[in-house]
Protein backbone atom coordinates (compact mmCIF):
# COMPACT_ATOMS: atom_id res chain seq x y z
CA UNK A 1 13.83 33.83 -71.11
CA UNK A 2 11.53 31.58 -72.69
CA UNK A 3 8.36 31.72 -70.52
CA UNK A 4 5.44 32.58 -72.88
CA UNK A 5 3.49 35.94 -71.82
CA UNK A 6 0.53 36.03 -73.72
CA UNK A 7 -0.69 39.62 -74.46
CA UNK A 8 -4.23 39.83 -73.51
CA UNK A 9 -6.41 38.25 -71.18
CA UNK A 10 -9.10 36.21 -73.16
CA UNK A 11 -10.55 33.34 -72.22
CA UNK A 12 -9.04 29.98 -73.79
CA UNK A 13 -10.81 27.37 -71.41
CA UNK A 14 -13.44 26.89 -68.69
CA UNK A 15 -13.78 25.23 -65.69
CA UNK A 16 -15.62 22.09 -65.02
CA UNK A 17 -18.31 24.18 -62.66
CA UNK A 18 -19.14 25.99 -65.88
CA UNK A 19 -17.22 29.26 -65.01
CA UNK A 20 -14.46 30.81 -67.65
CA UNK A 21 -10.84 30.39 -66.37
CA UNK A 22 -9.11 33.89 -66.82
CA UNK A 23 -6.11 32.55 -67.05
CA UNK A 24 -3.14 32.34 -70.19
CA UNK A 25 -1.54 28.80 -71.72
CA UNK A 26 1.02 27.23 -70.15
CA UNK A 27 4.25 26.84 -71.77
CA UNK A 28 7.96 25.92 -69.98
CA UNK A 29 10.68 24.61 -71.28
CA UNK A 30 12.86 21.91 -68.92
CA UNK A 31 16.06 20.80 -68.96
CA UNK A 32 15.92 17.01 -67.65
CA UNK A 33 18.71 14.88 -65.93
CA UNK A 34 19.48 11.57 -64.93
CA UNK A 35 22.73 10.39 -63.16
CA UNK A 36 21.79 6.47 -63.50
CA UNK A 37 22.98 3.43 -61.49
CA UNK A 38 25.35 2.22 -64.19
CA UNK A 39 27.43 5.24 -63.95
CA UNK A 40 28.07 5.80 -67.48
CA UNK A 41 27.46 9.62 -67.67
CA UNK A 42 24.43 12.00 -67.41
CA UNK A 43 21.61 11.59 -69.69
CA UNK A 44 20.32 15.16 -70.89
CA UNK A 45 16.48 16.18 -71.80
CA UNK A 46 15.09 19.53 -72.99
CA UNK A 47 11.63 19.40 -73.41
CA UNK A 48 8.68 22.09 -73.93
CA UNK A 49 5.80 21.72 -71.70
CA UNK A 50 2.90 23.36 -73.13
CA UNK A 51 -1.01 23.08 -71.63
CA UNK A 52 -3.69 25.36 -73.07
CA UNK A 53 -5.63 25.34 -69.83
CA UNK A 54 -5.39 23.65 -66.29
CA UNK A 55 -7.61 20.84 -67.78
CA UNK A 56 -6.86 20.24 -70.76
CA UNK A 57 -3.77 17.35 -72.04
CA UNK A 58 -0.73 18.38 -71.15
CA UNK A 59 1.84 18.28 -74.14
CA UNK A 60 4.86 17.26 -73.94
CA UNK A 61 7.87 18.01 -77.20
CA UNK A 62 11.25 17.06 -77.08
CA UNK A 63 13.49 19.27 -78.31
CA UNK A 64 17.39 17.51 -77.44
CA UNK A 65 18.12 14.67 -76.00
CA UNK A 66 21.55 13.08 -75.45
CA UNK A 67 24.12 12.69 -73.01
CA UNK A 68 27.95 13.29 -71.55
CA UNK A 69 30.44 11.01 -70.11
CA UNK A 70 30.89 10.53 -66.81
CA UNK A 71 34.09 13.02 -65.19
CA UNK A 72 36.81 9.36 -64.94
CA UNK A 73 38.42 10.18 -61.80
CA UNK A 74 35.04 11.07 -60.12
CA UNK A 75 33.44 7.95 -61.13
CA UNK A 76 36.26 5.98 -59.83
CA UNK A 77 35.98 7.63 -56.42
CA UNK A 78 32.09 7.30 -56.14
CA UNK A 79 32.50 3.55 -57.27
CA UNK A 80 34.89 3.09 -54.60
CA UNK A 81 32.59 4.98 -52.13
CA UNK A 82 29.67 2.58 -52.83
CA UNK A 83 31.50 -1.05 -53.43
CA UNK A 84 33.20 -0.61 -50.03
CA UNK A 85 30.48 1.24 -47.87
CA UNK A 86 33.70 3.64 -46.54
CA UNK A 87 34.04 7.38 -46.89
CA UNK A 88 34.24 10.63 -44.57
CA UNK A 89 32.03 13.48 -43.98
CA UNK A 90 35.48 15.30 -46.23
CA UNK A 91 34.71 13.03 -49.03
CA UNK A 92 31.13 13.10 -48.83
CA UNK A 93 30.85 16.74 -49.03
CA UNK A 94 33.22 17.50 -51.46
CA UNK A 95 31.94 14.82 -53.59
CA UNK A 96 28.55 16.50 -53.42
CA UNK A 97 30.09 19.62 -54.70
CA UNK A 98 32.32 17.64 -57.68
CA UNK A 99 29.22 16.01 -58.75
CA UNK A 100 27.36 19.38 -59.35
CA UNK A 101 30.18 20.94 -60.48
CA UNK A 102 30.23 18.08 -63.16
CA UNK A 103 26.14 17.94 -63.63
CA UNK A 104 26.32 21.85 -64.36
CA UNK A 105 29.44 21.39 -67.12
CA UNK A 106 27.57 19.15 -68.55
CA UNK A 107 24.44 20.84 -69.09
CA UNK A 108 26.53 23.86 -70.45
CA UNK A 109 28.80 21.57 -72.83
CA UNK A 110 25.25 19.78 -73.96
CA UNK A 111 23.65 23.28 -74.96
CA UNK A 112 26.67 24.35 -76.72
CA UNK A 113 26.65 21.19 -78.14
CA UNK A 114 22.86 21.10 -79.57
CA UNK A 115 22.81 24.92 -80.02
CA UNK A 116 20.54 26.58 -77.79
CA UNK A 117 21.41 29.40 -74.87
CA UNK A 118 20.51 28.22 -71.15
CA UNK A 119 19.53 31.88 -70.86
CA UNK A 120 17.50 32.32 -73.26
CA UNK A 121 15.62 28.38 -73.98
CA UNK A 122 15.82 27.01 -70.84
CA UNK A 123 13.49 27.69 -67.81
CA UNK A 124 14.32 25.06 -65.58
CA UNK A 125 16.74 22.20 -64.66
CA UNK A 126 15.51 19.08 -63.03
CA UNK A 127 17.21 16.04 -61.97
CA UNK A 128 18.41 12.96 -59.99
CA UNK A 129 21.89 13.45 -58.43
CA UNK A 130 23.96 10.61 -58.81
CA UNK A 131 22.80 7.93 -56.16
CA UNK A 132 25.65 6.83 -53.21
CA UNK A 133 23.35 4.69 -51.01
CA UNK A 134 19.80 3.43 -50.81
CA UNK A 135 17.85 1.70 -48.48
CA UNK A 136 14.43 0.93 -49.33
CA UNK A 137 14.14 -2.40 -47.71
CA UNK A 138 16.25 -2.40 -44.71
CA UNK A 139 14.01 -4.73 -42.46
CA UNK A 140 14.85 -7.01 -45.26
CA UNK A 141 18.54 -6.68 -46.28
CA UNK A 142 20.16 -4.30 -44.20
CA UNK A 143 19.20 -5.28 -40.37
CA UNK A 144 18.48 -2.66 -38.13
CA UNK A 145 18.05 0.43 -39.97
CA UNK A 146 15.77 3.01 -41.10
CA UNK A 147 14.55 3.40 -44.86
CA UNK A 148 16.74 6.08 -46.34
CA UNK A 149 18.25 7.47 -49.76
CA UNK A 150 20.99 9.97 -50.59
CA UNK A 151 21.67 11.18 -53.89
CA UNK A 152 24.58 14.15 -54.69
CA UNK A 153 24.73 16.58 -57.21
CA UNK A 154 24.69 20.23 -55.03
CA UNK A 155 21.58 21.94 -56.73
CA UNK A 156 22.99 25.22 -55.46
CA UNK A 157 25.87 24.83 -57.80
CA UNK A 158 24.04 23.71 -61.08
CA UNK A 159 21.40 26.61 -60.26
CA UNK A 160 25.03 29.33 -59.62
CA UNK A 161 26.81 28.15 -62.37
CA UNK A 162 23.85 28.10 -64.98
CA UNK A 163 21.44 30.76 -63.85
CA UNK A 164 18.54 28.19 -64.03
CA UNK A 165 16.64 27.30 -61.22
CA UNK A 166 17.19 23.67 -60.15
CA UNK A 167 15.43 21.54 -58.68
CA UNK A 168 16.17 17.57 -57.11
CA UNK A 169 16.18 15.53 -54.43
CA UNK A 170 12.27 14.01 -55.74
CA UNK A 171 13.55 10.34 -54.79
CA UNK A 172 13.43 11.49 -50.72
CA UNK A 173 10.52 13.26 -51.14
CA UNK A 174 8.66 10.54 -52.31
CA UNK A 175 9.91 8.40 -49.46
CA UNK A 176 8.49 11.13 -46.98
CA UNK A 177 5.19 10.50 -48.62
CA UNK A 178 5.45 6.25 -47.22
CA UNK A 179 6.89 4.65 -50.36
CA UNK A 180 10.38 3.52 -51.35
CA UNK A 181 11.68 6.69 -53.84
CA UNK A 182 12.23 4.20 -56.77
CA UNK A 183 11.29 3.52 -59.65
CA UNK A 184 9.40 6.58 -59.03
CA UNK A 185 8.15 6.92 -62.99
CA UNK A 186 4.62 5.38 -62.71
CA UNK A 187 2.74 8.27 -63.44
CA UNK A 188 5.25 10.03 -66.29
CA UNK A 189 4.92 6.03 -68.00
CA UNK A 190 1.48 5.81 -67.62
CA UNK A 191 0.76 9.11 -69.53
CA UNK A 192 3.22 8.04 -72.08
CA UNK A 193 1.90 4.40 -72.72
CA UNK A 194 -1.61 3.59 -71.39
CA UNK A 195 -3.77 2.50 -73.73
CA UNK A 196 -7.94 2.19 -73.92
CA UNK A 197 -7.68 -1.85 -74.93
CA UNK A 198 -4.21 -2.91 -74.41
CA UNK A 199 -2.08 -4.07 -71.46
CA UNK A 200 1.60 -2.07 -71.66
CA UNK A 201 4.50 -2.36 -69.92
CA UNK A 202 7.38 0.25 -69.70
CA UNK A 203 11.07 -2.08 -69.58
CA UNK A 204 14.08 -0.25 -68.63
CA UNK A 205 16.88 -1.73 -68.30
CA UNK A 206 19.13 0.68 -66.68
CA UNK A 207 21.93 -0.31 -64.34
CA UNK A 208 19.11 -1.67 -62.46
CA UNK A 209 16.32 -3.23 -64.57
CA UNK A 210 12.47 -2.10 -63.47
CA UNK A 211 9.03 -2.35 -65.02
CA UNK A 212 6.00 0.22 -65.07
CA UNK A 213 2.70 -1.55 -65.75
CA UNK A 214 0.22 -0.05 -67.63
CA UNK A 215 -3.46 -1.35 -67.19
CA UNK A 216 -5.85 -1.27 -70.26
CA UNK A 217 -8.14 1.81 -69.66
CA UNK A 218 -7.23 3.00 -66.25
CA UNK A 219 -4.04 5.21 -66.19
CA UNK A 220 -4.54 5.59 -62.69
CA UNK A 221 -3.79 2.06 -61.93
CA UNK A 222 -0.23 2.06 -63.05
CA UNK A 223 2.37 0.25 -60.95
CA UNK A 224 6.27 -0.13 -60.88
CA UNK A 225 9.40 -1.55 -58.80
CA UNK A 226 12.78 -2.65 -59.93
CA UNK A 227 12.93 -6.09 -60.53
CA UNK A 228 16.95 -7.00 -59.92
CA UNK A 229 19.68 -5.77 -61.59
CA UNK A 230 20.10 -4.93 -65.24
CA UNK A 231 23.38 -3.99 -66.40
CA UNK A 232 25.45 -3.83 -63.64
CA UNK A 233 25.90 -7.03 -62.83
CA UNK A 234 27.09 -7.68 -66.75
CA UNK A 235 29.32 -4.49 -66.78
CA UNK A 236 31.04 -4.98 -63.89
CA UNK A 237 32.01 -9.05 -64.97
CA UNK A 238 33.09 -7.05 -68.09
CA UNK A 239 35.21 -4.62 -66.50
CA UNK A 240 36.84 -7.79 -64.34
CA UNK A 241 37.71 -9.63 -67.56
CA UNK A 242 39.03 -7.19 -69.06
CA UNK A 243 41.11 -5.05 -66.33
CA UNK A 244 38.46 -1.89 -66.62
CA UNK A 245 39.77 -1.77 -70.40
CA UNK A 246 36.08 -2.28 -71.22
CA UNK A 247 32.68 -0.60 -69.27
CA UNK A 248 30.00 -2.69 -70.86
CA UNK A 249 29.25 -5.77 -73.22
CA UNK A 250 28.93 -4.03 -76.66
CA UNK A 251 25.83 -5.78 -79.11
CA UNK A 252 25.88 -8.71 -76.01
CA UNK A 253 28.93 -10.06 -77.57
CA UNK A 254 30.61 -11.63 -74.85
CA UNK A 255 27.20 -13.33 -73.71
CA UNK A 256 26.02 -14.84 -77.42
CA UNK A 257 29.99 -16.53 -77.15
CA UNK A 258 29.62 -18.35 -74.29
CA UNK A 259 27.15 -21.20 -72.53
CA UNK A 260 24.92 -20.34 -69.52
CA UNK A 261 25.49 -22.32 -66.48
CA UNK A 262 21.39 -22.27 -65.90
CA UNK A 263 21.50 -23.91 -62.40
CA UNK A 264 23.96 -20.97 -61.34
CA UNK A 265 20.83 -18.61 -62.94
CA UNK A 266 18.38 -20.66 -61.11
CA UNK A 267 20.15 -20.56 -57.92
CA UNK A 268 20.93 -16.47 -57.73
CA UNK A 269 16.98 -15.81 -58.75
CA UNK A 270 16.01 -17.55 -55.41
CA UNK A 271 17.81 -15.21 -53.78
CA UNK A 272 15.84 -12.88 -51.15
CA UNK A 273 15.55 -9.96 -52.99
CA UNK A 274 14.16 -11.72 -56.93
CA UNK A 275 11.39 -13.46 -54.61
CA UNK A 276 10.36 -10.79 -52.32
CA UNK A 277 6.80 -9.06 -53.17
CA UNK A 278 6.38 -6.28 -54.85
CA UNK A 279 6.77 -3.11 -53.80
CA UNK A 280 10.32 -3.15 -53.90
CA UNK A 281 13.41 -1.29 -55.23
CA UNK A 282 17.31 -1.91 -55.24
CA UNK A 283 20.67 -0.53 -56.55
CA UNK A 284 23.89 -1.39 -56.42
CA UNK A 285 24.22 -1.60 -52.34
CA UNK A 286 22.36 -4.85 -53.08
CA UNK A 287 23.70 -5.93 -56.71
CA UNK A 288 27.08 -4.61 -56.48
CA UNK A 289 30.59 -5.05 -58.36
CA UNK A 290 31.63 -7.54 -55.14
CA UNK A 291 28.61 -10.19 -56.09
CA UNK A 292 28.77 -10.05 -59.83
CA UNK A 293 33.01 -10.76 -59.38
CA UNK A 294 32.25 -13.48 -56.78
CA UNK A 295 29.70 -15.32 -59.27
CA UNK A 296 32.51 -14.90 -61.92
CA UNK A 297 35.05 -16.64 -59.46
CA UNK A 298 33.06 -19.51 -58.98
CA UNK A 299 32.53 -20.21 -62.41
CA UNK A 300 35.40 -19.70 -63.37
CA UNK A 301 37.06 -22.11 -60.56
CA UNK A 302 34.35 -24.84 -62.35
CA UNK A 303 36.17 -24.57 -65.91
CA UNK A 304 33.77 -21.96 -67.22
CA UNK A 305 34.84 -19.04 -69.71
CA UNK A 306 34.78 -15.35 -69.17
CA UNK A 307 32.43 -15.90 -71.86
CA UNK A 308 30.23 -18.51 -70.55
CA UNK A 309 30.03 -16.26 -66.60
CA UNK A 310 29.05 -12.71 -68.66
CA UNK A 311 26.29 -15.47 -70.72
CA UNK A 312 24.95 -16.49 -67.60
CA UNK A 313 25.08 -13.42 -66.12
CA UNK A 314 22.86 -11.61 -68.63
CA UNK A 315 20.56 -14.81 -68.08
CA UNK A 316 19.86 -13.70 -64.90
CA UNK A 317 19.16 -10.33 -65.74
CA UNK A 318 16.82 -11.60 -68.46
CA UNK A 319 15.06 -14.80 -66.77
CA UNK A 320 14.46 -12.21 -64.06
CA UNK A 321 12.34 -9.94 -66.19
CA UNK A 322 10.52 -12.84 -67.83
CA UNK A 323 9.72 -14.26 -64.16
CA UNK A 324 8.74 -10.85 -62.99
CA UNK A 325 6.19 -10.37 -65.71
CA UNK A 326 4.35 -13.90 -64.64
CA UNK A 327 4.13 -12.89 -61.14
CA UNK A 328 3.08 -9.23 -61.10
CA UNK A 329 2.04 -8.62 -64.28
CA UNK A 330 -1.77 -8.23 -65.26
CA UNK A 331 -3.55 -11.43 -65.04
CA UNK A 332 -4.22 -11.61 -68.38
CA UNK A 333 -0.96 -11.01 -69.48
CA UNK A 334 1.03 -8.08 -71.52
CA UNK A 335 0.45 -6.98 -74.74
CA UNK A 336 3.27 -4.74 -75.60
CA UNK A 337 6.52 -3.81 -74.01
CA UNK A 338 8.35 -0.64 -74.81
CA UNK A 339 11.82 -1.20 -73.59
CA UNK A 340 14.10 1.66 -72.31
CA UNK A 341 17.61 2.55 -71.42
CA UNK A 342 20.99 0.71 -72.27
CA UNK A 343 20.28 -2.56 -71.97
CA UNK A 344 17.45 -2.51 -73.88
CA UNK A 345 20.33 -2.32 -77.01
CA UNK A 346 21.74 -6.15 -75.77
CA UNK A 347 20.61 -9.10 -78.08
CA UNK A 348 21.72 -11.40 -75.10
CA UNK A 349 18.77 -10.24 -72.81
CA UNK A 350 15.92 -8.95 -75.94
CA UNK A 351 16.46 -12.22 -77.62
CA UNK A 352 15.29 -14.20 -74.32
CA UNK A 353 12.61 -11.62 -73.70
CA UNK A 354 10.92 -12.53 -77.29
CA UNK A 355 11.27 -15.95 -76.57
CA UNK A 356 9.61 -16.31 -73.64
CA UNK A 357 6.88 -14.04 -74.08
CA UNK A 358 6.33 -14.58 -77.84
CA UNK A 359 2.81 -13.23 -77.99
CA UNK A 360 4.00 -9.62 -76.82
CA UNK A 361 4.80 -7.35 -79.07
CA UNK A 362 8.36 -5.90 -77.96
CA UNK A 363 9.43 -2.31 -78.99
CA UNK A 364 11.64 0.38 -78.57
CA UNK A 365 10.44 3.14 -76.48
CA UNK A 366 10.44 5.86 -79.42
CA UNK A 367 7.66 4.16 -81.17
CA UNK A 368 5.46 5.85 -78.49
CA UNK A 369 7.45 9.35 -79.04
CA UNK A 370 10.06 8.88 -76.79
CA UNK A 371 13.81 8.59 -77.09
CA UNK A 372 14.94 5.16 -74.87
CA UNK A 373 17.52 6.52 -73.86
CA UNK A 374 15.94 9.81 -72.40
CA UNK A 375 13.00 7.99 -70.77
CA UNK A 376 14.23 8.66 -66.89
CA UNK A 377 15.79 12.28 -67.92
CA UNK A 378 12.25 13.14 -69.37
CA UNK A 379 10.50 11.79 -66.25
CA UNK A 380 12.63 14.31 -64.48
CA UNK A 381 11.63 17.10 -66.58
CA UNK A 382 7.82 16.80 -65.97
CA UNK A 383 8.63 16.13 -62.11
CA UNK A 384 10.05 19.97 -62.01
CA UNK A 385 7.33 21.41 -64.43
CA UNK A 386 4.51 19.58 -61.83
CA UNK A 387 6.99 21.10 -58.74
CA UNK A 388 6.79 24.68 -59.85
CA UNK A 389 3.14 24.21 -60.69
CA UNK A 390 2.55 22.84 -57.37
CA UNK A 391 0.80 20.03 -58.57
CA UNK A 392 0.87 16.48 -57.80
CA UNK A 393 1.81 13.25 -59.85
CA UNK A 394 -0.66 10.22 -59.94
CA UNK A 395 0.91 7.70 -57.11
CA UNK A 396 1.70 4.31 -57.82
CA UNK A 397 -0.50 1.62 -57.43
CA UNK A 398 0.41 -1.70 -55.76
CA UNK A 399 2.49 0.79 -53.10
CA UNK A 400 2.75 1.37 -49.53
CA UNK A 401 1.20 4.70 -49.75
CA UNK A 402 -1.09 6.14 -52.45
CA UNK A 403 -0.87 9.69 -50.71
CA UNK A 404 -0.14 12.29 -52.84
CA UNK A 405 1.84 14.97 -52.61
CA UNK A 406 4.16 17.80 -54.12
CA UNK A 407 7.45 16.68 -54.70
CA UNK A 408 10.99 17.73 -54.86
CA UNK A 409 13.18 20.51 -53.53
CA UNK A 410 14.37 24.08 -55.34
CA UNK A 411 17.12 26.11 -55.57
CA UNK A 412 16.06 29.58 -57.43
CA UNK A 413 18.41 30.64 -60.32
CA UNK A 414 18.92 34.32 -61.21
CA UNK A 415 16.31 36.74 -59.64
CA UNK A 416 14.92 38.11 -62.33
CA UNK A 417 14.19 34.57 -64.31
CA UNK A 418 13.14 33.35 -61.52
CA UNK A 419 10.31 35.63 -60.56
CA UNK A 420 9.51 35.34 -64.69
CA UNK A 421 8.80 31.74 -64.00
CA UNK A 422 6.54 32.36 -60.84
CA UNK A 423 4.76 35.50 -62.70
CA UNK A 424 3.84 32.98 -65.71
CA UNK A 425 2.76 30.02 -63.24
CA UNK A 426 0.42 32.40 -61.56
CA UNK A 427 -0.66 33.30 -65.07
CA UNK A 428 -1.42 29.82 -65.57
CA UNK A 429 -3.52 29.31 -63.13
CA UNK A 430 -5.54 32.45 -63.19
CA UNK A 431 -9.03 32.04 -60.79
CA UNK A 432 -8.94 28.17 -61.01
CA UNK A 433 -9.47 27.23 -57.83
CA UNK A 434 -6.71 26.85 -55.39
CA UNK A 435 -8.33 23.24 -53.98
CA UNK A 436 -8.47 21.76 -57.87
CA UNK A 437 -4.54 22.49 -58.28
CA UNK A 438 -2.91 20.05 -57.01
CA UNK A 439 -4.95 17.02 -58.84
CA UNK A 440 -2.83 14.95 -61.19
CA UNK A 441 -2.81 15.29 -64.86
CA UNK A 442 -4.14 11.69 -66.59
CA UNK A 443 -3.56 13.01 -70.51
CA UNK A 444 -0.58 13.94 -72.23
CA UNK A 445 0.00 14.31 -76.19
CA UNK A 446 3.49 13.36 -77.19
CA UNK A 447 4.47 15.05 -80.22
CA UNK A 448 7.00 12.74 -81.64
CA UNK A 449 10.71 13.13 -81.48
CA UNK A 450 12.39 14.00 -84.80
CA UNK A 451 16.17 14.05 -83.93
């Protein structure tokens, strides 16, 4: 067990009314977990929370990152699931189970892997299950429905099979609270990258591409929504040229060899969704494998190359960033991006993004301390540590709702560890009053990630 129990009882901060806080540092270790829109495996976090008192920065180290393939046969059955909107309450259920069966293999195949014990450095897991259906918009794309989500990955397996209490299902939680469940990272970004004199944005480009802005000076005023899609559109083309022999444009290869068909780029990004206002989020119920193959079709029927449709398919993925920054970014403009996830690694779509906003400095997430690739895992990871604290994230600004609120749900791992955990939060907190608690943390250190 890793919980730190500090031996005496001194006083190590005070409270803003003046009175000491009797209480002991914080300090948690979380295991973080994303199952991501492109499908392409599980990205894995293990981070150590630490906080010397309820008010002062919380700080955040990374200790692993990485990730594991995603189980084949599964993947081909929740593709199928999703690209043809047909399954049973059979499939759905024991898909639930196969996908934490998988998420919890993982997670023990990643420790063995980066050589730590789950029972001895690990005090929670937290994470997105993968996602089978979203509907964020449905006045707008889906006719007469309600807003919904459902994401599988049976919590009460990953906590069984590891020991570790688990905790999920954050994305509906934050749609009870009156917004849309995705991007759903404002607040983790804006302690990461807000800045006292510069503009930031947070670029992931995921599956689905979305942006976190970053205000100069007010890291309460963050804001994010997906802005289209981001590599799904591109793998899938990728997989149809090459009969599922290939998952994803390597180095943007396929794009830098062929010609964009720009009026076929301009055409898609007045499409419903790229023009709608902000708030808004998506997946692949609304940029599917069934578009992306139809826009190759067409092209191709016109004389164009599997080369030239996968070019002007990352164009739209990239002219859609550049477009989203001019209408809902700061007025003034961005200074720096720090780019995340997998397509942040394609020339095709960078390339674009420097030329078209040549006065923003464009990095790599890890310059701020954080892996790219473990940017949404991470998020995950300080979503359980606020869960089991009972304390809320900052909401998004630019939302539906700016209510805040606890989220996510848990599923207690052995007894024993589990009543370590509570024993240490209470700890934590000491006397602090119970009506300060939930209020957000706005200051994080990041120690820097040394791989």
């Amino acid at each position: 067990m890793t919980v730190t129990q500090t031996a005496t009882n001194e006083t190590v901060g005070t409270q803003s009314n003046g009175n000491k806080w009797n209480g002991k540092p914080l300090s948690l270790r979380i295991i973080g977990t994303n199952q991501g829109t492109s499908m392409d495996g599980i990205d894995i976090v293990r981070i150590h929370w630490t906080q010397e008192h309820p008010e002062a920065p919380l700080k955040m180290e990374i200790l692993n990152q990485g990730d594991v393939e995603f189980d084949g046969a599964l993947k081909e059955t929740v593709m199928r699931m999703i690209r043809y909107n047909k399954t049973t309450p059979e499939e759905i259920s024991m898909v639930n189970i196969q996908l934490g069966e998988f998420a919890a293999k993982a997670i023990r195949q990643f420790a063995e892997r980066e050589g730590f014990s789950l029972e001895e450095d690990v005090d929670i897991i937290a994470g997105q299950g993968q996602t089978i259906w979203h509907l964020p918009l449905p006045e707008l794309f889906e006719g007469n429905q309600i807003r919904a989500h459902l994401d599988m990955s049976e919590i009460s397996i990953i906590a069984a099979r590891t020991g570790v209490t688990t905790m999920s299902n954050f994305r509906v939680s934050d749609m009870a609270l009156g917004r849309q469940g995705c991007p759903f990272f404002s607040a983790s970004d804006s302690l990461v990258a807000s800045h006292p004199t510069l503009n930031r944005a947070v670029q992931n480009i995921g599956g689905i591409a979305n942006i976190t802005f970053c205000p100069k000076n007010a890291p309460d005023e963050a804001y994010d929504f997906d802005v289209g899609p981001g590599n799904v559109f591109i793998d899938a083309a990728v997989r149809y040229f090459t009969q599922g022999k290939r998952q994803y444009d390597k180095d943007g290869a396929m794009a830098r060899a062929g010609r964009v068909n720009q009026a076929i780029v301009d055409e898609t990004l007045q499409g419903p969704y790229f023009v709608h206002d902000i708030p808004k989020t998506t997946g692949r119920e609304t940029f599917g494998e069934n578009w992306s193959q139809e826009l190759c079709e067409r092209m191709m029927a016109e004389g164009a190359t599997p080369e030239d449709c996968v070019a002007t398919i990352t164009r739209i993925t990239a002219q859609a960033l550049v477009e989203a920054y001019a209408r809902w970014g700061p007025k003034e403009g961005v200074d720096e991006i720090y780019l995340g996830g997998g397509g942040s690694f394609n020339p095709a779509i960078i390339d674009y993004l420097r030329e078209e906003l040549p006065r923003t400095k464009i990095a790599f997430l890890d310059e701020l301390g954080v892996p790219c690739s473990a940017r949404e895992a991470a998020d995950f990871s300080l979503k359980g540590l606020e869960l089991v604290l009972g304390r809320a994230l900052m909401p998004p600004k630019r939302a539906e709702s700016d209510r805040m609120g606890i989220t996510g749900h848990m599923q207690p791992g052995e007894g024993l560890r589990y009543h370590k955990i509570l024993r240490h939060v209470q700890d934590f907190w000491g006397d602090y009053p119970l009506e300060k608690r939930i209020s957000p943390v706005r200051k994080m250190i990041v120690v820097p990630y040394k791989q």
